[in-house]
C-alpha atoms as a PDB file:
ATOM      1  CA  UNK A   1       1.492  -6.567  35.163  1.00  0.00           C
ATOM      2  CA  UNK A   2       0.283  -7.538  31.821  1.00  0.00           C
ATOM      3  CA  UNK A   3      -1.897 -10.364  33.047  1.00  0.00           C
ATOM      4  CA  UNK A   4      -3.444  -7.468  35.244  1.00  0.00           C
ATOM      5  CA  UNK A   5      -3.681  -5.176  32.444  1.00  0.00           C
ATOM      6  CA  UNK A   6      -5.091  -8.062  30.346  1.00  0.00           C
ATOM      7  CA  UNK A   7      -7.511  -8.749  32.941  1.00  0.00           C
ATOM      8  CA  UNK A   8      -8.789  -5.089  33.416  1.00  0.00           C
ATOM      9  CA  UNK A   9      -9.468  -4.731  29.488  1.00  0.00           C
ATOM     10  CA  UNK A  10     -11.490  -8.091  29.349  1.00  0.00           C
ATOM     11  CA  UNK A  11     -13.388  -7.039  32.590  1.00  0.00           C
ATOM     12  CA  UNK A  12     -13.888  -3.454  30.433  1.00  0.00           C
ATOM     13  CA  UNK A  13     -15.297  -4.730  27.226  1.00  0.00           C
ATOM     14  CA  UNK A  14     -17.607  -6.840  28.885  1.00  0.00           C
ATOM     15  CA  UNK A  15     -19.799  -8.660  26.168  1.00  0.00           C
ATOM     16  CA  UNK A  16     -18.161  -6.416  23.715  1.00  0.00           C
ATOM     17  CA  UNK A  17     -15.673  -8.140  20.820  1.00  0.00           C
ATOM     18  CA  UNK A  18     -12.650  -6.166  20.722  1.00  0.00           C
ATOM     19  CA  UNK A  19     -13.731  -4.324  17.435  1.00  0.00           C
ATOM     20  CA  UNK A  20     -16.770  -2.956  19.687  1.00  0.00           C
ATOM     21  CA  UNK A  21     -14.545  -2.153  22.474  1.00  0.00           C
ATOM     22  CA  UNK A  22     -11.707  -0.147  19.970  1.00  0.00           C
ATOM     23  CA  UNK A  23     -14.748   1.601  18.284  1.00  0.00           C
ATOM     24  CA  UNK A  24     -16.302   2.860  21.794  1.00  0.00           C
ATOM     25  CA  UNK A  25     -12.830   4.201  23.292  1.00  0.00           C
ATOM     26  CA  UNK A  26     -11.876   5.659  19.641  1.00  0.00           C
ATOM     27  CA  UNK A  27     -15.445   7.916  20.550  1.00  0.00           C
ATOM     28  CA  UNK A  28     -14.481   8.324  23.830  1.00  0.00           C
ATOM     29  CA  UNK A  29     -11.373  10.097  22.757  1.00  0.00           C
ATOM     30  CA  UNK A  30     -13.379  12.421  20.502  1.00  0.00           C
ATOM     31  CA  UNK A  31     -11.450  10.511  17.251  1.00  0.00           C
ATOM     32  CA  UNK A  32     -13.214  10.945  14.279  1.00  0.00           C
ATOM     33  CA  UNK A  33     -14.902   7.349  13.172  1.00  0.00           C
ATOM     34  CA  UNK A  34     -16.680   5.241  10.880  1.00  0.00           C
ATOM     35  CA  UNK A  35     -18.250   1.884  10.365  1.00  0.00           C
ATOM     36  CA  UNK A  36     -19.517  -0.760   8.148  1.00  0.00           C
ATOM     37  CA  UNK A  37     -22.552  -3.177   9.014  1.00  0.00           C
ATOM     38  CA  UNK A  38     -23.889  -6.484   7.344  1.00  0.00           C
ATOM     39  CA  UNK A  39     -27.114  -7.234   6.759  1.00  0.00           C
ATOM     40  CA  UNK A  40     -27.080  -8.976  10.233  1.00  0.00           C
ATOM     41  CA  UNK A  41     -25.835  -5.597  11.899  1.00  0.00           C
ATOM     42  CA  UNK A  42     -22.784  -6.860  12.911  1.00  0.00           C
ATOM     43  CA  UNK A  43     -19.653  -4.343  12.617  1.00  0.00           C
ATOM     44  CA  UNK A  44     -17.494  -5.473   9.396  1.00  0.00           C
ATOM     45  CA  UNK A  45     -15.313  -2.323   8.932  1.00  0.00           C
ATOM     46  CA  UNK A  46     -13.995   0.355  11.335  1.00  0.00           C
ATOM     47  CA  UNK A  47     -12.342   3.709  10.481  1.00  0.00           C
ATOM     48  CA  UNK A  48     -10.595   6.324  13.196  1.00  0.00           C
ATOM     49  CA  UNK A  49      -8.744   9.055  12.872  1.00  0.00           C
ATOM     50  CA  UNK A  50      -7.715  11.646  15.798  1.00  0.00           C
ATOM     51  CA  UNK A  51      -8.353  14.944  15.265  1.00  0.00           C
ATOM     52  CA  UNK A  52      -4.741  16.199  15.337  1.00  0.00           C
ATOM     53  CA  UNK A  53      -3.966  13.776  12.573  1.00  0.00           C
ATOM     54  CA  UNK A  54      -7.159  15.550  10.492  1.00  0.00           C
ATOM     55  CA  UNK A  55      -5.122  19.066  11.072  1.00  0.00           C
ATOM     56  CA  UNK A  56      -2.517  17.756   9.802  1.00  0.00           C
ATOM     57  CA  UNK A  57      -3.952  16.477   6.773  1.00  0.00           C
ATOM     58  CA  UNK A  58      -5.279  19.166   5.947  1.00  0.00           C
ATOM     59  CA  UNK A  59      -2.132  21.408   6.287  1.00  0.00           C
ATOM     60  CA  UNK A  60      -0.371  18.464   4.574  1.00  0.00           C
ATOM     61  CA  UNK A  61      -2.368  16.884   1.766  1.00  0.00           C
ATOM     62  CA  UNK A  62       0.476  16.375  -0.625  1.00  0.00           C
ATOM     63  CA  UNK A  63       1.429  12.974  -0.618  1.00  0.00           C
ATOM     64  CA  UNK A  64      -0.946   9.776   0.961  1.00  0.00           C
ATOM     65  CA  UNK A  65       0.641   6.688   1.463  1.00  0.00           C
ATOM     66  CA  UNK A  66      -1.787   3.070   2.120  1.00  0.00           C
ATOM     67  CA  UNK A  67      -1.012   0.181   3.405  1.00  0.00           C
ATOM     68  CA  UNK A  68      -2.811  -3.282   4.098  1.00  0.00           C
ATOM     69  CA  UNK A  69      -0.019  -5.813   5.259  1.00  0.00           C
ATOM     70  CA  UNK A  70      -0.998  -5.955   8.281  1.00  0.00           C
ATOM     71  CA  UNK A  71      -3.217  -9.186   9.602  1.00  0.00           C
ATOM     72  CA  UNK A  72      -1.762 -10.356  12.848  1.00  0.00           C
ATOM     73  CA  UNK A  73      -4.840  -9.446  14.820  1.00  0.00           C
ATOM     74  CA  UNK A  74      -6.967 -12.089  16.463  1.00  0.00           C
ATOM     75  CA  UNK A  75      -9.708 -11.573  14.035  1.00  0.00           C
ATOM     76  CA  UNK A  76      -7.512 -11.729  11.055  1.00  0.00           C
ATOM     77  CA  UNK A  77      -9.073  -9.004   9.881  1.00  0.00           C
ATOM     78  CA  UNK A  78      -7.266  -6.451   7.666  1.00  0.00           C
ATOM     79  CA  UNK A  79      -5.230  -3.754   9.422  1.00  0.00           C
ATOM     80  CA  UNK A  80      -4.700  -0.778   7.108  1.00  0.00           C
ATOM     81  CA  UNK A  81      -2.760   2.074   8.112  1.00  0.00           C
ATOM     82  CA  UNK A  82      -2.619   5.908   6.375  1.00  0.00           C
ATOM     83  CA  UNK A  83       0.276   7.512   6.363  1.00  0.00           C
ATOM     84  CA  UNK A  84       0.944  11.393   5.513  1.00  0.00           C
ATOM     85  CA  UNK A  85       4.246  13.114   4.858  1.00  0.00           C
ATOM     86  CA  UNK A  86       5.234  16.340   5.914  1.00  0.00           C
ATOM     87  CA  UNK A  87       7.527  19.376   3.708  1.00  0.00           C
ATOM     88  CA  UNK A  88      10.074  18.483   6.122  1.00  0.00           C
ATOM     89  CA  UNK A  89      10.608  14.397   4.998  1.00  0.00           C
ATOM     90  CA  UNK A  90       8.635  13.687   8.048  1.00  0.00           C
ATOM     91  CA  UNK A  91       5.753  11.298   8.270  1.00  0.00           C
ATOM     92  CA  UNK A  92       2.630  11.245  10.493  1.00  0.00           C
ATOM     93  CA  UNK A  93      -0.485   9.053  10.897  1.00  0.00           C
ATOM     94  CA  UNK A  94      -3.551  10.043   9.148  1.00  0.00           C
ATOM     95  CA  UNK A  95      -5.903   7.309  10.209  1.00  0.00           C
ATOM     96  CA  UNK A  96      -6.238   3.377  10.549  1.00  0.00           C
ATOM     97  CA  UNK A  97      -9.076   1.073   9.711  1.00  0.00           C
ATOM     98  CA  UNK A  98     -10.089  -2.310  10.449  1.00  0.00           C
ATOM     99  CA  UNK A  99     -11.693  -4.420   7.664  1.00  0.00           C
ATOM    100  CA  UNK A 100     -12.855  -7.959   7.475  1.00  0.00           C
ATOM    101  CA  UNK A 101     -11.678  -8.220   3.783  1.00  0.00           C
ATOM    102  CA  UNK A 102      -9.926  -6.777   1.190  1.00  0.00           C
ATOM    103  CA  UNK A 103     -12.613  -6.752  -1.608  1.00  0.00           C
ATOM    104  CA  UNK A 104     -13.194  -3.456  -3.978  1.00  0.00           C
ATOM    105  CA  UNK A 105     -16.184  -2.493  -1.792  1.00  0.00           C
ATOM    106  CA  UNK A 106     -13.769  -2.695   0.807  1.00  0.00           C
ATOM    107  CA  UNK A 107     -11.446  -0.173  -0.466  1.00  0.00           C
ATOM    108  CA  UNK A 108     -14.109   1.937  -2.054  1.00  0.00           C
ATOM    109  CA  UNK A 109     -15.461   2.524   1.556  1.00  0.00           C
ATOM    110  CA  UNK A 110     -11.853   3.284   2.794  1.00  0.00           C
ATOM    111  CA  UNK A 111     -10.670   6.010   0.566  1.00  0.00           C
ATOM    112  CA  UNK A 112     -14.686   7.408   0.529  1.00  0.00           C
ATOM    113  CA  UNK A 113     -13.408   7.915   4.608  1.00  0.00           C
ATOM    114  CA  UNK A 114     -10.637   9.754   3.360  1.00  0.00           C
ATOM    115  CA  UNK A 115     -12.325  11.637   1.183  1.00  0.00           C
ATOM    116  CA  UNK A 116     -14.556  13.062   4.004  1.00  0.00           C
ATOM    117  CA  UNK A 117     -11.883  14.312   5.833  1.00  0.00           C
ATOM    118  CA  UNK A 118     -10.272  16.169   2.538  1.00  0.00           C
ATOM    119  CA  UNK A 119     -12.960  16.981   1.581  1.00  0.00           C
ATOM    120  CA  UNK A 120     -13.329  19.618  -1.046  1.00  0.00           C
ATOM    121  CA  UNK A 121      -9.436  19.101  -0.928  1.00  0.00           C
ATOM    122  CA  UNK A 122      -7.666  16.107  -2.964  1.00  0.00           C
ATOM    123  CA  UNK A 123      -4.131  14.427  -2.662  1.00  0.00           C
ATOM    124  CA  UNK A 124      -1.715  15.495  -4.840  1.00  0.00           C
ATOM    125  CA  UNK A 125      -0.574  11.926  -5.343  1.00  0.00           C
ATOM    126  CA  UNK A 126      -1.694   8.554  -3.460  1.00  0.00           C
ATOM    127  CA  UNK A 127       0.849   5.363  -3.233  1.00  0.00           C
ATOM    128  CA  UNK A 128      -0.090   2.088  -2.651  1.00  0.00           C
ATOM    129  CA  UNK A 129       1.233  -1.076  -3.015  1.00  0.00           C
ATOM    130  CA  UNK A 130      -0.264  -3.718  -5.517  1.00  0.00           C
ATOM    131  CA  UNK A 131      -3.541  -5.178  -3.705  1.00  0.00           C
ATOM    132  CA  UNK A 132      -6.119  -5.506  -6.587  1.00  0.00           C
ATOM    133  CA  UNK A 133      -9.231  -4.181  -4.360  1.00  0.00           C
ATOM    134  CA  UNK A 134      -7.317  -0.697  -3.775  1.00  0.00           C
ATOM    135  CA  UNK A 135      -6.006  -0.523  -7.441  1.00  0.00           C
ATOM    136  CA  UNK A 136      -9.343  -0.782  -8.540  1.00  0.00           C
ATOM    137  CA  UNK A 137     -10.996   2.054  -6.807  1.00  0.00           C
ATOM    138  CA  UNK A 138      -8.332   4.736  -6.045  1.00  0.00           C
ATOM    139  CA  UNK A 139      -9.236   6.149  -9.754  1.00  0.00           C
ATOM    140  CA  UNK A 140     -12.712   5.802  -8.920  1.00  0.00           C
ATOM    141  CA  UNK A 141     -12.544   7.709  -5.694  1.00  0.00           C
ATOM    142  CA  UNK A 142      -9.732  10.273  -6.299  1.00  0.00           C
ATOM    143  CA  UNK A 143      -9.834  10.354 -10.323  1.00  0.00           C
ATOM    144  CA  UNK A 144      -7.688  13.373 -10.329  1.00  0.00           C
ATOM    145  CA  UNK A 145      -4.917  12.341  -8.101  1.00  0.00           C
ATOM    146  CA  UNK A 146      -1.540  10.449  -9.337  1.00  0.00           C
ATOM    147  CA  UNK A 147      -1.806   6.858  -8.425  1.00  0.00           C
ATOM    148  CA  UNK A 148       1.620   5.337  -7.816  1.00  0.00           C
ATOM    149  CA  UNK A 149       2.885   1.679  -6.900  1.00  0.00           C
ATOM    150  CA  UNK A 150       5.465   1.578  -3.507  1.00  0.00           C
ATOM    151  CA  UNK A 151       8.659   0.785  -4.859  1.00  0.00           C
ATOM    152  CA  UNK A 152       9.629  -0.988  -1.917  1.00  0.00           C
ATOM    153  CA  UNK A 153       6.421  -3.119  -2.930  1.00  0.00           C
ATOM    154  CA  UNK A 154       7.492  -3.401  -6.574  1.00  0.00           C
ATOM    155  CA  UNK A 155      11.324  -4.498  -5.559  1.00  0.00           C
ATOM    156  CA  UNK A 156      10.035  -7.263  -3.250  1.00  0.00           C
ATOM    157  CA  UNK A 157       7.794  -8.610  -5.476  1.00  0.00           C
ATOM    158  CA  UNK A 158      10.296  -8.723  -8.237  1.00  0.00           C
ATOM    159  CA  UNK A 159      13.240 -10.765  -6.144  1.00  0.00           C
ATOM    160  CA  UNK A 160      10.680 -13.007  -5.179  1.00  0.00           C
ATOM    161  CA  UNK A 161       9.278 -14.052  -8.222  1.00  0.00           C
ATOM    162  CA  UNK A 162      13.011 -14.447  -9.636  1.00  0.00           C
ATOM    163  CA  UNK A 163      13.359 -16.687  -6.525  1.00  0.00           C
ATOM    164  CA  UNK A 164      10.326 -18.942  -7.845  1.00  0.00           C
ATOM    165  CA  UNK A 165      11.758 -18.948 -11.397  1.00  0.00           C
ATOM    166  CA  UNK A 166      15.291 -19.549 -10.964  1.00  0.00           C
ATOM    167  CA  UNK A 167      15.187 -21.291  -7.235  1.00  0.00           C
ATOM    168  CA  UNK A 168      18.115 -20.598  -4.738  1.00  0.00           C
ATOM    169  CA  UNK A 169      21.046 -21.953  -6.606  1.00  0.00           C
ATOM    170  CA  UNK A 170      21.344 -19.490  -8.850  1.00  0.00           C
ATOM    171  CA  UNK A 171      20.064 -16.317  -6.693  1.00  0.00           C
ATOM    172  CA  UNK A 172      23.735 -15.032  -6.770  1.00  0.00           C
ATOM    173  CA  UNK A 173      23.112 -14.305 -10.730  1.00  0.00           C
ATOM    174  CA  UNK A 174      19.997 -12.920 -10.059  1.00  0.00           C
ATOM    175  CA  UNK A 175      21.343 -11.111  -7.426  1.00  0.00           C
ATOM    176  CA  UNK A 176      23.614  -8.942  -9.666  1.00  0.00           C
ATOM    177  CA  UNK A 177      21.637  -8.515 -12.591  1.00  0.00           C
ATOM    178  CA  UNK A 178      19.008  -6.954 -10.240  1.00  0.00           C
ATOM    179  CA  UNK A 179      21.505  -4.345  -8.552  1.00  0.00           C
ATOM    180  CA  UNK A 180      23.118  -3.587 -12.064  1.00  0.00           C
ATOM    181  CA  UNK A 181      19.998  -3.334 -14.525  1.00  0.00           C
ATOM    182  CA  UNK A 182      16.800  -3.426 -12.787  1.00  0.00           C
ATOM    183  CA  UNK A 183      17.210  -1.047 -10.462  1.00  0.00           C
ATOM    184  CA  UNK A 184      19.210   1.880 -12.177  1.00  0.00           C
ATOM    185  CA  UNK A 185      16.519   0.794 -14.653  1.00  0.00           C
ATOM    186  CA  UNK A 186      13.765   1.974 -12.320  1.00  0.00           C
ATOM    187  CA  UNK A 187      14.902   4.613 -10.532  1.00  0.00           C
ATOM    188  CA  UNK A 188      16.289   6.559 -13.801  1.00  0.00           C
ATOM    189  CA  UNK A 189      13.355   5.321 -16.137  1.00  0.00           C
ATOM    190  CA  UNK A 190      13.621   5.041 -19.608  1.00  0.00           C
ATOM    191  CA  UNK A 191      17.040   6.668 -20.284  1.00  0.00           C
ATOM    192  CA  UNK A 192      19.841   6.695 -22.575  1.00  0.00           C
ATOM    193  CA  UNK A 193      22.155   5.006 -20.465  1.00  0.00           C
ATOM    194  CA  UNK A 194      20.016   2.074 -18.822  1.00  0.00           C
ATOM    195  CA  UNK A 195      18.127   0.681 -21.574  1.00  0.00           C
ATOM    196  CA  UNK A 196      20.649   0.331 -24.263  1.00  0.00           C
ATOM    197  CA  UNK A 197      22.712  -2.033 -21.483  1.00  0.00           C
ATOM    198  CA  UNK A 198      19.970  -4.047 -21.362  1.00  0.00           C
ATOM    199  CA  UNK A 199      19.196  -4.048 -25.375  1.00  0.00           C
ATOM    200  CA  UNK A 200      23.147  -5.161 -25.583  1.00  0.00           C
ATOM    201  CA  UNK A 201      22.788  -8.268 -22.870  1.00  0.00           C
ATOM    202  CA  UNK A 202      24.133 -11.386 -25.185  1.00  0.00           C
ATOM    203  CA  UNK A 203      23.845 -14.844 -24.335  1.00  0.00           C
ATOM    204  CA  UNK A 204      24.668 -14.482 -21.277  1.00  0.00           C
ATOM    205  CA  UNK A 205      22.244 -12.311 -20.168  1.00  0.00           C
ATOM    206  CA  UNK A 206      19.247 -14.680 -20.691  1.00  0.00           C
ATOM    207  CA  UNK A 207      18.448 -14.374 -16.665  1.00  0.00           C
ATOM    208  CA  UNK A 208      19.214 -10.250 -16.594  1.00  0.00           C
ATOM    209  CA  UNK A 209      16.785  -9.517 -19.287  1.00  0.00           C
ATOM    210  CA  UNK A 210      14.353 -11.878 -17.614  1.00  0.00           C
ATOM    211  CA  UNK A 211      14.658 -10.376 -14.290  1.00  0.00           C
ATOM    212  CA  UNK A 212      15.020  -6.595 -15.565  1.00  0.00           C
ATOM    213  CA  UNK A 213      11.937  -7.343 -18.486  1.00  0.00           C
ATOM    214  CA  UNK A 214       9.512 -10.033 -18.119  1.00  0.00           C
ATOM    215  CA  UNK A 215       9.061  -9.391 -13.607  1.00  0.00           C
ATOM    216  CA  UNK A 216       8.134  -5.866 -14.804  1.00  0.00           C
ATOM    217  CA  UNK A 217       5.701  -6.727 -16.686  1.00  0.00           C
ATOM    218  CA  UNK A 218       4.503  -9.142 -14.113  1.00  0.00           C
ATOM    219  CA  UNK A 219       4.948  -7.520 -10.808  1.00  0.00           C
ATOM    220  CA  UNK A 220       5.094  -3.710 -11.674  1.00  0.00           C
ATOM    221  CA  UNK A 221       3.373  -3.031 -14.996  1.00  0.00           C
ATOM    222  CA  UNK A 222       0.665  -1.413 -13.292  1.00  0.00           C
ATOM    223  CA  UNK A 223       3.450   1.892 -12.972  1.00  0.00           C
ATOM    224  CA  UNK A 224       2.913   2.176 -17.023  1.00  0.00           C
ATOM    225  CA  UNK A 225      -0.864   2.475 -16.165  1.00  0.00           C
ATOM    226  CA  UNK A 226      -0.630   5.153 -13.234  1.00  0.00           C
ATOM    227  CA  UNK A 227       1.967   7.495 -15.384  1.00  0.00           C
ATOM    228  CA  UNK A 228       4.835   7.118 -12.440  1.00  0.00           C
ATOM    229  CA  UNK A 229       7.476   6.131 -15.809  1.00  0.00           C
ATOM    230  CA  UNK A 230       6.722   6.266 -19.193  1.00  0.00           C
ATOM    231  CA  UNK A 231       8.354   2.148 -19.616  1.00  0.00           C
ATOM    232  CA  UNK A 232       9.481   1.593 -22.551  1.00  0.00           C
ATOM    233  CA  UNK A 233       7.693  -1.045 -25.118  1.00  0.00           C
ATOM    234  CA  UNK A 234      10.508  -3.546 -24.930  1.00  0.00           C
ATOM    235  CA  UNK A 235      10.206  -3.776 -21.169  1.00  0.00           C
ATOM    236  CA  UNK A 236       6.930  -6.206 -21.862  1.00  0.00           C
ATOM    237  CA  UNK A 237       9.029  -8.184 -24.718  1.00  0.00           C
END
C-alpha cells in the first residue's frame, strides 16, 4: 500500500519537486500561502496556513509559539512550525513554512507572513527558542510584542553545555546542582530564597555556581534582554 501510494504521488507531481507539488495542493485546498523566489525563479521559501487555523488566530492571538528544529525532509530544508494556544491550555496550528535557510532574511519573511494574517492585530507575547536569525528580527517585525526564550530550549541547552564542560563522569554532580539551584532559580527568578543559596555555595560548590551562573549567561542570557526575568547582576559573574 505505501509503495502504491508512493507511486500515485510521484505519478501526480510529475516534473514538479515536492516543494512545487505541496505549494499547488496547499492552493488547491483554498490554504492561505506564500512564497519566496531567487533571482533564478526557483521557489526558496513556502508559507501555508488553512483558513480555520487563521480563525483561530484571530480569536486567539495571545500567545505565538515558533519553532525551527525540524530538518528531516529530503531537501534539508528548514521545517518551521507555528503554534497558537487557546484560553483553555489547548494548542492549535497556526501555519508551517518551508525555508531553504535559516538566515535573518529568512525569518524576517516568516513573521512578515504572520503579520499578514494579524494584521492590524499583534501577539501579546511570541516564544522562540534561541536561533540567531529569528532573535534578530522578531523586535523588528513585532516591536511591541514580549519576546521570550522556550524554557524547554534554555534547559537543554544548559545540561548540554555542562556535559561538554564537565564530561560524563561527573554528570551525577551536575545533575543535582541543576535540579536544586538552577531550576528553582529560573522558574522563581530573582528571589529571596534562591539566590542567597547560591551566594552561600563554598568550596564545594565550584560546579553548582558554574552550572546555575556562567550556562546562563551563555545559553539563556538573551531572557535578561527580552524582559521574561529581571536576572540578577551576579548571574553573569
Amino acid at each position: 500500500m505505501y509503495n502504491l501510494g508512493s507511486k500515485s504521488r510521484k505519478d501526480e507531481m510529475g516534473e514538479m519537486n515536492a516543494v512545487q507539488y505541496a505549494l499547488q495542493a496547499a492552493e488547491r485546498e483554498n490554504y492561505h500561502t506564500e512564497v519566496m523566489k531567487d533571482d533564478n525563479d526557483v521557489l526558496t521559501h513556502l508559507f501555508f496556513a488553512h483558513p480555520t487555523s487563521i480563525q483561530m488566530l484571530k480569536a486567539w492571538r495571545y500567545v505565538i509559539l515558533i519553532d525551527s528544529t525540524y530538518k528531516t525532509n529530503a531537501y534539508k530544508w528548514s521545517w518551521v512550525e507555528v503554534v497558537g494556544a487557546t484560553p483553555v491550555g489547548k494548542n492549535f496550528n497556526i501555519c508551517c513554512a518551508l525555508m531553504k535557510d535559516e538566515t535573518k532574511e529568512s525569518y524576517h519573511w516568516l513573521l512578515e507572513c504572520i503579520q499578514q494574517l494579524l494584521h492590524p492585530r499583534v501577539p501579546t507575547v511570541i516564544v522562540t527558542d534561541h536561533k540567531g536569525g529569528l532573535l534578530a528580527t522578531v523586535s523588528v517585525v513585532f516591536p511591541r510584542t514580549p519576546h521570550l526564550l522556550c524554557v524547554w530550549h534554555i534547559n537543554t541547552n544548559v545540561q548540554k553545555k555542562c556535559l561538554e564542560i564537565f564530561g560524563k563522569d561527573r554528570m551525577d554532580l551536575v545533575n543535582e546542582a541543576y535540579d536544586q539551584y538552577w531550576c528553582p532559580c529560573f522558574i522563581l527568578g530573582p528571589s529571596k530564597i534562591c539566590w542567597p543559596r547560591l551566594a552561600a555555595l563554598g568550596q564545594d560548590g565550584a560546579i553548582t555556581n558554574h552550572v546555575c551562573c556562567n550556562t546562563y549567561r551563555e545559553c539563556g542570557g538573551n531572557i535578561e534582554k527580552s524582559g521574561q526575568f529581571a536576572i540578577p547582576k551576579m548571574c553573569f559573574i
